[in-house]
Protein backbone atom coordinates (compact mmCIF):
# COMPACT_ATOMS: atom_id res chain seq x y z
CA UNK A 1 9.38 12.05 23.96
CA UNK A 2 6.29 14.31 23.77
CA UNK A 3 7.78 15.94 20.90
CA UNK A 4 7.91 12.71 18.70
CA UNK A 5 4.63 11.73 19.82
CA UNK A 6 3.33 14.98 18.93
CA UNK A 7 4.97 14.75 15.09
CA UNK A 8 4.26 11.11 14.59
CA UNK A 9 0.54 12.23 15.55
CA UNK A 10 0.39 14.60 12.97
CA UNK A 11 2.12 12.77 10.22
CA UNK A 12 -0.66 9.95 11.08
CA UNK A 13 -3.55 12.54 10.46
CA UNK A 14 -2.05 13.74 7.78
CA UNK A 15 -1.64 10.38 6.53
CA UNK A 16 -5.45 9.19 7.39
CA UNK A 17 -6.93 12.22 5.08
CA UNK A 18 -5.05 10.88 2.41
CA UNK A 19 -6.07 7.77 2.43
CA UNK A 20 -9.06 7.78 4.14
CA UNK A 21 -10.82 10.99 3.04
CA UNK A 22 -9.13 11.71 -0.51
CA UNK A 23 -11.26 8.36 -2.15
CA UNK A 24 -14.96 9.73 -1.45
CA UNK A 25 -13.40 12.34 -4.45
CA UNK A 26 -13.09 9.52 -6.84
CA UNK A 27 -16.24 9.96 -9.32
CA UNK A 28 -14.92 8.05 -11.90
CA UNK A 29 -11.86 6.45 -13.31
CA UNK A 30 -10.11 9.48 -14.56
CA UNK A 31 -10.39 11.30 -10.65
CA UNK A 32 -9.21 7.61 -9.43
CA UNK A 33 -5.96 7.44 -11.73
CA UNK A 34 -5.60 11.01 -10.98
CA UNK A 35 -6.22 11.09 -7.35
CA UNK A 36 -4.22 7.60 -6.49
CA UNK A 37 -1.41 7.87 -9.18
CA UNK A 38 -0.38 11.66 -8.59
CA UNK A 39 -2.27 13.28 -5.97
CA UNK A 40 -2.15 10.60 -2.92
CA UNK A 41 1.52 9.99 -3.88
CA UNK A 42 2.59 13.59 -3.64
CA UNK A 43 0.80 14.21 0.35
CA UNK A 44 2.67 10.47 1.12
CA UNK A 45 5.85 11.89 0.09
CA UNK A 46 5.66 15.48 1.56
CA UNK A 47 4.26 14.08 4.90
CA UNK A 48 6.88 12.06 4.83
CA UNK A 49 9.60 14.40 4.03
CA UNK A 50 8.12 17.34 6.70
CA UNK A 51 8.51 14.91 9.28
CA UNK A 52 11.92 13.49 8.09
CA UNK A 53 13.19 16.65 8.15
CA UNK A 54 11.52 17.24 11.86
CA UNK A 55 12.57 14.22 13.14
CA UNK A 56 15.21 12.31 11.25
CA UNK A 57 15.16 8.79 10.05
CA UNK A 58 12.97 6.34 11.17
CA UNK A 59 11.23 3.22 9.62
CA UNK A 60 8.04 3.46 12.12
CA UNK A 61 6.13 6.08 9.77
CA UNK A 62 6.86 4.07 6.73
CA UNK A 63 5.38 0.83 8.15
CA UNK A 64 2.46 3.12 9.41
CA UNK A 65 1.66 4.87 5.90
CA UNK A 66 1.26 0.70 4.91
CA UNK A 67 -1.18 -0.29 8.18
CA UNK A 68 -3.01 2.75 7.78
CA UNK A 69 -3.69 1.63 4.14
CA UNK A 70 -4.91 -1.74 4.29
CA UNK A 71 -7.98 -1.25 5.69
CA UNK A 72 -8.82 1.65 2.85
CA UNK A 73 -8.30 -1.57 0.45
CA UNK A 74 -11.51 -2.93 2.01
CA UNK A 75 -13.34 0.20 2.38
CA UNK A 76 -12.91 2.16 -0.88
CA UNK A 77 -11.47 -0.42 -3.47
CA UNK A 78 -10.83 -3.86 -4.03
CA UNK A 79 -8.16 -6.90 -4.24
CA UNK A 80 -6.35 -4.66 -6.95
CA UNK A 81 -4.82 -2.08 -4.84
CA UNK A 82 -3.04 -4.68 -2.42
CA UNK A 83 0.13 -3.19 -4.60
CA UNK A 84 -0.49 0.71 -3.17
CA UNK A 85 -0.23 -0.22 0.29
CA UNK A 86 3.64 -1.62 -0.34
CA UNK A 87 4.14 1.64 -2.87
CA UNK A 88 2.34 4.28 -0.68
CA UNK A 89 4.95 2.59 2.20
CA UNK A 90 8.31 2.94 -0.10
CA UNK A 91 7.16 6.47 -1.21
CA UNK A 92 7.18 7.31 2.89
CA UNK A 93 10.17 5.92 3.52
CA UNK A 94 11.83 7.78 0.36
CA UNK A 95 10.39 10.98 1.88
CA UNK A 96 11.65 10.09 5.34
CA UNK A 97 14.87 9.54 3.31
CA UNK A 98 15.14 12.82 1.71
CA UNK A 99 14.04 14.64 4.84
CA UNK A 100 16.80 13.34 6.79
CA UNK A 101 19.20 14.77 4.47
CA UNK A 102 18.02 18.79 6.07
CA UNK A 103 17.47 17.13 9.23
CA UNK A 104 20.96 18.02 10.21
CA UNK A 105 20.91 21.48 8.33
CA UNK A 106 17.52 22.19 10.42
């Protein structure tokens, strides 16, 4: 039990300076595309994957990369980026996905 709590902690801070820190980079709208199209994406999805691959499947860190990304809506963006949350959350569970497949090779 500690030793999911442990990765699920990590995959949440990993997760929170993504989404939390990664914005205050955004200087204009070339960093934005830039930083939410390719950059954000690519932590999601090898967050996601590392702890796929450490823990197996599970839809828990999927539904977390989504709550964790709501509130950034508010915070660094506006209405527009309702759509990231649900795309940020199927990018996670596509990592978890591919992780699980060297979960059992691990």
């Amino acid at each position: 039990m500690k030793k999911k709590l442990i990765a699920f902690i990590l995959y949440i801070i990993m997760l929170g300076i993504d989404f939390y820190l990664l914005p205050f980079l955004i200087k204009d709208t070339g960093t934005a595309m830039l930083l939410m199209l390719c950059v954000m994406p690519l932590i999601a999805l090898a967050s996601s994957v590392a702890y796929g691959i450490y823990r197996g499947f599970s839809i828990t860190p999927a539904i977390a990369a989504l709550v964790l990304f709501i509130p950034t809506i508010f915070i660094h963006y506006n209405s527009s980026a309702w759509i990231y949350a649900v795309v940020y959350a199927l990018i996670a569970l596509a990592g978890i996905g591919i992780g699980r497949v060297f979960y059992k090779k691990r």
